[in-house]
PDB file of N, CA and C in Angstrom:
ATOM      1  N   UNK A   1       0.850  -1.177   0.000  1.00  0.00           N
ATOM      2  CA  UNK A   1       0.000   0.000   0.000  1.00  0.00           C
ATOM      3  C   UNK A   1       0.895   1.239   0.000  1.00  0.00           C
ATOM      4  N   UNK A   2       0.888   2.074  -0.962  1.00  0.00           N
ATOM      5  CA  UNK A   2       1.335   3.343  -1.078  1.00  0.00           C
ATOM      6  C   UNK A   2       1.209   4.291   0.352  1.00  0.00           C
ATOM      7  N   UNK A   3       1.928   5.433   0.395  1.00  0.00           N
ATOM      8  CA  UNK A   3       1.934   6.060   1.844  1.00  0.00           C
ATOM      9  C   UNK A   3       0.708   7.110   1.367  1.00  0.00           C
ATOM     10  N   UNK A   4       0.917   7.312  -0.158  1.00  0.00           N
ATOM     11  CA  UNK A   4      -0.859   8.488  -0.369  1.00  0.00           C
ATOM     12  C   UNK A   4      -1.432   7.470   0.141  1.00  0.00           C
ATOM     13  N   UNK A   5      -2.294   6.323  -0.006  1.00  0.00           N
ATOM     14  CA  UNK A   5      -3.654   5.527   0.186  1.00  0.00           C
ATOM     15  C   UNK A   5      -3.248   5.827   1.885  1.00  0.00           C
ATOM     16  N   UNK A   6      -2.351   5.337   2.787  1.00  0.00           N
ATOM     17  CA  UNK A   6      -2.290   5.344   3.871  1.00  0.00           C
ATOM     18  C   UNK A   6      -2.837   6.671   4.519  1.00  0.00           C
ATOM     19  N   UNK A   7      -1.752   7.586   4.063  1.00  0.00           N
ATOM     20  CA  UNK A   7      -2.758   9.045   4.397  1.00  0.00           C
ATOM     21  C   UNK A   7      -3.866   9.103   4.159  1.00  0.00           C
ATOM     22  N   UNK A   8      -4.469   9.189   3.042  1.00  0.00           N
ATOM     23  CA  UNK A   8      -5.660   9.112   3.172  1.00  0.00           C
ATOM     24  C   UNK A   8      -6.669   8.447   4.359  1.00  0.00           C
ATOM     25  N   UNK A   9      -6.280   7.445   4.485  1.00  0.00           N
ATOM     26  CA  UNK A   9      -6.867   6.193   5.465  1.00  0.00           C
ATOM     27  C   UNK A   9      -6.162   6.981   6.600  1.00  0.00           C
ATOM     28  N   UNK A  10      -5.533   7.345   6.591  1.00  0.00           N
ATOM     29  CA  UNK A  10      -5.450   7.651   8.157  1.00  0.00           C
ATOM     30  C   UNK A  10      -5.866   8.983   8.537  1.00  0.00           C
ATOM     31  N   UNK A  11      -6.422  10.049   7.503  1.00  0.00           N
ATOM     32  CA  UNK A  11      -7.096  11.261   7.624  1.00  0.00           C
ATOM     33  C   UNK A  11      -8.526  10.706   7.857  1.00  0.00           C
ATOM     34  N   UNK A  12      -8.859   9.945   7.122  1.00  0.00           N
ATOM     35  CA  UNK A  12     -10.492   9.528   7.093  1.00  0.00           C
ATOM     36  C   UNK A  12     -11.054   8.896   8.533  1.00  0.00           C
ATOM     37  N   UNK A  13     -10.166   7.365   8.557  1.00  0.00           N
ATOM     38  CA  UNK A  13     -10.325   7.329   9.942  1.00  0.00           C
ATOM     39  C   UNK A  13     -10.483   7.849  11.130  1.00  0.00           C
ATOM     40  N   UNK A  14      -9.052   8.817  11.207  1.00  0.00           N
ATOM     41  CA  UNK A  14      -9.185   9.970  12.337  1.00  0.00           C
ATOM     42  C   UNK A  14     -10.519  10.612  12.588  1.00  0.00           C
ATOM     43  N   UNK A  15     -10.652  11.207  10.798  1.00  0.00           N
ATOM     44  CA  UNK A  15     -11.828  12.215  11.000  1.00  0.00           C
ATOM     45  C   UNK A  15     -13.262  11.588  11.277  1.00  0.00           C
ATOM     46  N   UNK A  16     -13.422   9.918  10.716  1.00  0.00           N
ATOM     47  CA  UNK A  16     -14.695  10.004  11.233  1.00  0.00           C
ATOM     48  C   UNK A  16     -14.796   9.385  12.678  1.00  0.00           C
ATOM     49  N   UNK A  17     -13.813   9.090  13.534  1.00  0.00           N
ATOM     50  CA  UNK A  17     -13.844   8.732  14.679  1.00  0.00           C
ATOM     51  C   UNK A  17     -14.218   9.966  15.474  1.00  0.00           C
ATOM     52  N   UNK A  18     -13.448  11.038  15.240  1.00  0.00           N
ATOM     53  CA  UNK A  18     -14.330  11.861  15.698  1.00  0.00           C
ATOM     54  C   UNK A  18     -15.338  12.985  15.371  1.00  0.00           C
ATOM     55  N   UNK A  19     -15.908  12.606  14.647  1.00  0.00           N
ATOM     56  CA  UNK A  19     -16.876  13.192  13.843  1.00  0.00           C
ATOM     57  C   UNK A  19     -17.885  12.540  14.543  1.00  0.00           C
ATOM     58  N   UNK A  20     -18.023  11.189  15.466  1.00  0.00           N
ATOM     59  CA  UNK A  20     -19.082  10.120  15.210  1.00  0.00           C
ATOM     60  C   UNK A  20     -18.960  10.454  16.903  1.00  0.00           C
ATOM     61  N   UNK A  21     -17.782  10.981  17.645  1.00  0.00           N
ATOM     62  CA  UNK A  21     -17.950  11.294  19.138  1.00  0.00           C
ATOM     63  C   UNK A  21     -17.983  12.404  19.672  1.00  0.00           C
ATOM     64  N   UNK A  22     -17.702  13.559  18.540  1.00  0.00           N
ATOM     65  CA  UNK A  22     -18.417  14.746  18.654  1.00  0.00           C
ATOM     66  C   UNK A  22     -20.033  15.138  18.387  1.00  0.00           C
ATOM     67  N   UNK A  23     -20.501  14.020  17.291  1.00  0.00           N
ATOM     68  CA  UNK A  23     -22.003  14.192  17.440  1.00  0.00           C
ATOM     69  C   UNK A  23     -22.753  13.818  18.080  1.00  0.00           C
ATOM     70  N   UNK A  24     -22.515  12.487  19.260  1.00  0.00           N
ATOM     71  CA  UNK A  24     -22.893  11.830  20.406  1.00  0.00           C
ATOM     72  C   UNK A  24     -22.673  13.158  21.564  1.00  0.00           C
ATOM     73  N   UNK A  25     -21.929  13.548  21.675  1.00  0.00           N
ATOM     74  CA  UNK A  25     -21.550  14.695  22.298  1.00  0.00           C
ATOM     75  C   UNK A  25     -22.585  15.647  22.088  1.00  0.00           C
ATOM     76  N   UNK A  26     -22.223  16.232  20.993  1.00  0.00           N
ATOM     77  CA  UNK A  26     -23.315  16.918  20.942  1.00  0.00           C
ATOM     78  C   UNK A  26     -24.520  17.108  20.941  1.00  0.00           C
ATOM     79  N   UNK A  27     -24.991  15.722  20.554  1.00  0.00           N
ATOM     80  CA  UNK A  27     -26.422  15.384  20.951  1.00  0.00           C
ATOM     81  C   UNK A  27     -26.709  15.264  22.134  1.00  0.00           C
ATOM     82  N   UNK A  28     -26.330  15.058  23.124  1.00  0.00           N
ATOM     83  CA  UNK A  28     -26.473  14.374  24.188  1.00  0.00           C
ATOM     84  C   UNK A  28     -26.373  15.890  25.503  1.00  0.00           C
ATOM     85  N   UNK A  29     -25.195  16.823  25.120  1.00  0.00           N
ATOM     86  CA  UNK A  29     -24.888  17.586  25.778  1.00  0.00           C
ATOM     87  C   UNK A  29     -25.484  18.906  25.310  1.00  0.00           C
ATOM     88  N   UNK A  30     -25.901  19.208  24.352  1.00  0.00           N
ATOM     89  CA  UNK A  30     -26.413  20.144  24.001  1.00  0.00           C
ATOM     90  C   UNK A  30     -27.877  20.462  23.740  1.00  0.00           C
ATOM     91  N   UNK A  31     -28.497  21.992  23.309  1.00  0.00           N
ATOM     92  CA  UNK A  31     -29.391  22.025  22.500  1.00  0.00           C
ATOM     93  C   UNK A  31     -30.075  22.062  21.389  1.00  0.00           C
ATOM     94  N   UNK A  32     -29.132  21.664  20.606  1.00  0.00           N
ATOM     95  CA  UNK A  32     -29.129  21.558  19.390  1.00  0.00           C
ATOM     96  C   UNK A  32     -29.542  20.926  18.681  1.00  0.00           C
ATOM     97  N   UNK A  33     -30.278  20.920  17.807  1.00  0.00           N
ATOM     98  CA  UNK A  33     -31.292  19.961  17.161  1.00  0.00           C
ATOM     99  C   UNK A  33     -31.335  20.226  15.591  1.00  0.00           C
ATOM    100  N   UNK A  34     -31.734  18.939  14.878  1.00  0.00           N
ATOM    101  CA  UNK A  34     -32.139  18.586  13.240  1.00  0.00           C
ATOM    102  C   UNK A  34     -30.291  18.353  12.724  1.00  0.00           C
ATOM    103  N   UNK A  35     -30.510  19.766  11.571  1.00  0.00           N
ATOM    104  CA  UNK A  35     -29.427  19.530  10.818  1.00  0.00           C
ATOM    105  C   UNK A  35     -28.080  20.252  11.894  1.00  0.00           C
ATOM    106  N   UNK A  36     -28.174  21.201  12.637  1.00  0.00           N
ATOM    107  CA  UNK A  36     -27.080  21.311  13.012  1.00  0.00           C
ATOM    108  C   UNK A  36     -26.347  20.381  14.002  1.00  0.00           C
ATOM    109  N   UNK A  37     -26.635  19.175  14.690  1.00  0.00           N
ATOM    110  CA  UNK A  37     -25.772  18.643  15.072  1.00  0.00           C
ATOM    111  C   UNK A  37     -24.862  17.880  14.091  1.00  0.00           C
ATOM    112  N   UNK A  38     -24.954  17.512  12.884  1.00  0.00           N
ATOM    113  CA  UNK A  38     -24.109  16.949  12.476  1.00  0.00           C
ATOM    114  C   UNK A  38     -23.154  17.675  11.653  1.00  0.00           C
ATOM    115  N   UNK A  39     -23.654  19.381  11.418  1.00  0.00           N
ATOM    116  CA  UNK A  39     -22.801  20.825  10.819  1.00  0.00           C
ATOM    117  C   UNK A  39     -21.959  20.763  11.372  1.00  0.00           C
ATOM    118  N   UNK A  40     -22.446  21.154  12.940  1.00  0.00           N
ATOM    119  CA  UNK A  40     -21.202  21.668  14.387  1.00  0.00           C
ATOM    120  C   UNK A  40     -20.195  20.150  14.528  1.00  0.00           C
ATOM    121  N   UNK A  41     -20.927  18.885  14.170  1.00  0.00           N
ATOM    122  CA  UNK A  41     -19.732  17.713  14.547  1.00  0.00           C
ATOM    123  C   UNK A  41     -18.781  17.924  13.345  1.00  0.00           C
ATOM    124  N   UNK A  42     -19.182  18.093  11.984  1.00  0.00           N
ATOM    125  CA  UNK A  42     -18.243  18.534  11.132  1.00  0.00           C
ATOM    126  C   UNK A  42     -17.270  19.812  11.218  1.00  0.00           C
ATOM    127  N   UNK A  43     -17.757  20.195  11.748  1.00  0.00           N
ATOM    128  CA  UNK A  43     -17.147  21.732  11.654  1.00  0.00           C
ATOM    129  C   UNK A  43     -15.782  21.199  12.696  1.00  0.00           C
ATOM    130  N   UNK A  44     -16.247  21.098  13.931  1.00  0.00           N
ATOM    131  CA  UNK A  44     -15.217  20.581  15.143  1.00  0.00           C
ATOM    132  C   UNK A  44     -14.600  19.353  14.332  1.00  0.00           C
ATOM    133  N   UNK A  45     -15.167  18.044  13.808  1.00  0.00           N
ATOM    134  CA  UNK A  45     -13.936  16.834  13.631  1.00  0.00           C
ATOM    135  C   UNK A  45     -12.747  18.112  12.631  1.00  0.00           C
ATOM    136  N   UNK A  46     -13.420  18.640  11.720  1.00  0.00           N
ATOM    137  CA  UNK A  46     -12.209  19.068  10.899  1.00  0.00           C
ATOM    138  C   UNK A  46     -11.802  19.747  11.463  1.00  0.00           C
ATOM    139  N   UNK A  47     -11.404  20.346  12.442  1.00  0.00           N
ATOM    140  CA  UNK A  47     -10.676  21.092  13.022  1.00  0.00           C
ATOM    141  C   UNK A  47      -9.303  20.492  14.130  1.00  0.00           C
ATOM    142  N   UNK A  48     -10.362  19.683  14.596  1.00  0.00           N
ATOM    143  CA  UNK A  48      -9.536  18.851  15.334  1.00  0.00           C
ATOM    144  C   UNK A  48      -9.071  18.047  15.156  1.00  0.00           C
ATOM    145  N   UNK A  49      -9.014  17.067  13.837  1.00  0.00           N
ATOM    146  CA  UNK A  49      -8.459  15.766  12.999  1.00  0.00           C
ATOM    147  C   UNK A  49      -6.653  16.243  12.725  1.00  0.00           C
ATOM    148  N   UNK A  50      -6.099  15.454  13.172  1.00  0.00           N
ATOM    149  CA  UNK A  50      -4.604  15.658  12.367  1.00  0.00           C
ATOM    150  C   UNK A  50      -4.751  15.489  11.337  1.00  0.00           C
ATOM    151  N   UNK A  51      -3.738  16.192  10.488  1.00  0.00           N
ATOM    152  CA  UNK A  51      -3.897  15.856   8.886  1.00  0.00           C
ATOM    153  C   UNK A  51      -2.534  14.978   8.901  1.00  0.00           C
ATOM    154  N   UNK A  52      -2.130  14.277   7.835  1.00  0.00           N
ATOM    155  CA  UNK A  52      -1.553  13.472   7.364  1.00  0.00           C
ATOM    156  C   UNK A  52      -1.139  13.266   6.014  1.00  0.00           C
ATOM    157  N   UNK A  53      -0.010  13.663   5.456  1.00  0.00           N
ATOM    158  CA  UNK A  53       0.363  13.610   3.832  1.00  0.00           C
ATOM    159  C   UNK A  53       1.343  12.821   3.868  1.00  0.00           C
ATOM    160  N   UNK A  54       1.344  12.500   3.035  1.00  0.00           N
ATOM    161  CA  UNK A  54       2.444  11.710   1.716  1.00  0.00           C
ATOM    162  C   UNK A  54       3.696  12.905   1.287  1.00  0.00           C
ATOM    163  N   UNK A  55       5.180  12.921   1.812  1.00  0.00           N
ATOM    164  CA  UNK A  55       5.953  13.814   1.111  1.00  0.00           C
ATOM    165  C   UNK A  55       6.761  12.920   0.300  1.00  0.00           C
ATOM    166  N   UNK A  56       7.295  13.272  -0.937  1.00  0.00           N
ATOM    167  CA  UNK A  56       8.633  12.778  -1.316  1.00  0.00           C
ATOM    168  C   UNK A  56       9.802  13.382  -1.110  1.00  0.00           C
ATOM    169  N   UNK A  57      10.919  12.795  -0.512  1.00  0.00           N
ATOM    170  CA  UNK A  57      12.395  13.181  -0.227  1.00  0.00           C
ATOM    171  C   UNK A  57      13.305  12.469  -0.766  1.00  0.00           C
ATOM    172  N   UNK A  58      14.125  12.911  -0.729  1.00  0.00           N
ATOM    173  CA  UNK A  58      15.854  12.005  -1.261  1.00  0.00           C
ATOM    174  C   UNK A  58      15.490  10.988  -0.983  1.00  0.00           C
ATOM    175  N   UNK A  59      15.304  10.033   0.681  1.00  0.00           N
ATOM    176  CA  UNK A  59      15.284   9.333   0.777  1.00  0.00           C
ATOM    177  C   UNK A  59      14.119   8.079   0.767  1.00  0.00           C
ATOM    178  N   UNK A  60      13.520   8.891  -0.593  1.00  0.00           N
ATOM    179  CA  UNK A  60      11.862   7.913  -0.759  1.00  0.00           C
ATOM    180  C   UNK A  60      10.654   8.744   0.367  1.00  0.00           C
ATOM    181  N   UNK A  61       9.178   8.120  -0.271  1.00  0.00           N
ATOM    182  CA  UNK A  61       8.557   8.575  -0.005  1.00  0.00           C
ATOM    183  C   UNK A  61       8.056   8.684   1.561  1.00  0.00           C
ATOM    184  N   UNK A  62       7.698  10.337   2.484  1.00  0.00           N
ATOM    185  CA  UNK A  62       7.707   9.792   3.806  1.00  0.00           C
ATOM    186  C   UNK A  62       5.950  10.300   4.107  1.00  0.00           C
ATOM    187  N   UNK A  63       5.857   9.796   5.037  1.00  0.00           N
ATOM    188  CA  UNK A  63       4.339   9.833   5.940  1.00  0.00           C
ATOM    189  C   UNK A  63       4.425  10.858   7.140  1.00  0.00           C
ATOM    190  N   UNK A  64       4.229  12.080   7.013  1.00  0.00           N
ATOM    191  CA  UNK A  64       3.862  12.799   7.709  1.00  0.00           C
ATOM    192  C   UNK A  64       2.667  13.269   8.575  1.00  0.00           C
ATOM    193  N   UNK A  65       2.291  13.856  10.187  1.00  0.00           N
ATOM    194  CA  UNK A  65       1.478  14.269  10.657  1.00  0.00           C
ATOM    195  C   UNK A  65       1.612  15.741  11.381  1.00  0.00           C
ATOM    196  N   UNK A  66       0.431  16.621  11.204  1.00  0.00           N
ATOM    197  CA  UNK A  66      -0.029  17.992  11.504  1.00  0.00           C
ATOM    198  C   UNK A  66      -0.841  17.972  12.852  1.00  0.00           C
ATOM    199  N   UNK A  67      -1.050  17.849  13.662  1.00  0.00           N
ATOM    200  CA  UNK A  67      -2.370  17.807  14.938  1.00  0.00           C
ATOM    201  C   UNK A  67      -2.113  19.579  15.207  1.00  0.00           C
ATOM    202  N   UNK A  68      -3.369  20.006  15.722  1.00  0.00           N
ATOM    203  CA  UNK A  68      -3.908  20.951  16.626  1.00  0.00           C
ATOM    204  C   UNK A  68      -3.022  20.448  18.042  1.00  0.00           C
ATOM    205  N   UNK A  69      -3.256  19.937  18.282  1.00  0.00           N
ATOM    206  CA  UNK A  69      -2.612  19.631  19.732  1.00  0.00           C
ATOM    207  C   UNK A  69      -1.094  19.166  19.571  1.00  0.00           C
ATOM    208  N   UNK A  70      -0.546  18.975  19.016  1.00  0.00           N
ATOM    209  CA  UNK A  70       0.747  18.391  18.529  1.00  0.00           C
ATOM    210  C   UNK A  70       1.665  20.044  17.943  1.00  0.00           C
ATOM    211  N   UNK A  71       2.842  20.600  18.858  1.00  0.00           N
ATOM    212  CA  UNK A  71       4.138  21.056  18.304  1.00  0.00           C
ATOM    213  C   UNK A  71       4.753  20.862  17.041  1.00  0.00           C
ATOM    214  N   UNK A  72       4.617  21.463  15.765  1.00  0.00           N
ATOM    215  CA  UNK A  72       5.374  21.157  14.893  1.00  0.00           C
ATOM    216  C   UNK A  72       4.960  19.608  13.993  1.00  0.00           C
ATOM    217  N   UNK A  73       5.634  19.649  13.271  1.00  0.00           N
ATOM    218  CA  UNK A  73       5.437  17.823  12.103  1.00  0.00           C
ATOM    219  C   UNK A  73       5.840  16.986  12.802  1.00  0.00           C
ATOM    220  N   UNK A  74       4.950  15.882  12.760  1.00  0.00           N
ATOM    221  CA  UNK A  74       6.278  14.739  12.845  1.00  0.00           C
ATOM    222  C   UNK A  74       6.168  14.024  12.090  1.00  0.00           C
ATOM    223  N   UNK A  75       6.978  12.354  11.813  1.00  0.00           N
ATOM    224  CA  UNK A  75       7.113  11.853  10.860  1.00  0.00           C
ATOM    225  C   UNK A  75       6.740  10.369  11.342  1.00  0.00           C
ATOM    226  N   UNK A  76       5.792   9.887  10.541  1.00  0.00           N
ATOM    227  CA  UNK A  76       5.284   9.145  10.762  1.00  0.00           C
ATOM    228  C   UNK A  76       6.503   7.678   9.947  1.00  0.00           C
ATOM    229  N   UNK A  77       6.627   6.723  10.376  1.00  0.00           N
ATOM    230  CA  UNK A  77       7.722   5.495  10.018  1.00  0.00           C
ATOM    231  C   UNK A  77       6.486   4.797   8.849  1.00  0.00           C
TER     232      UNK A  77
END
C-alpha cells in the first residue's frame, strides 16, 4: 500500500472517529437539534483531525502528521 492511500486512510479514519464522538456529544450535551448537530460535529472533527500527507524526499517517499494539539510535524515510520 502506497503512503498516499495510507494518508488518506489515516485522515479519514481519524476524522470520522471523531466526527461520530463529537455528534454523540453533541447530541447528548447540548441544544441543538435537526441539521445542526451533524454541521457543528463537522465543523469541530475538521478542526480537530490531524492531517496526514504523503511527502517525497531524497530518501523515498515519507508519511507525515499535523495535529492541533501536537508542536510542529512529525514523521510518521
Amino acid at each position: 500500500m502506497s503512503k498516499k492511500v495510507k494518508a488518506f486512510l489515516y485522515n479519514l479514519i481519524c476524522f470520522a472517529i471523531l466526527f461520530l464522538g463529537f455528534r454523540w456529544v453533541i447530541m447528548h450535551y447540548t441544544s441543538l437539534t435537526g441539521f445542526f448537530i451533524p454541521i457543528t460535529a463537522f465543523v469541530v472533527g475538521t478542526l480537530t483531525a490531524p492531517k496526514f500527507q504523503a511527502v517525497p524526499t531524497a530518501d523515498g517517499e515519507k508519511l507525515y502528521m499535523k495535529w492541533l494539539f501536537l508542536k510542529g510535524v512529525k514523521e510518521i515510520s
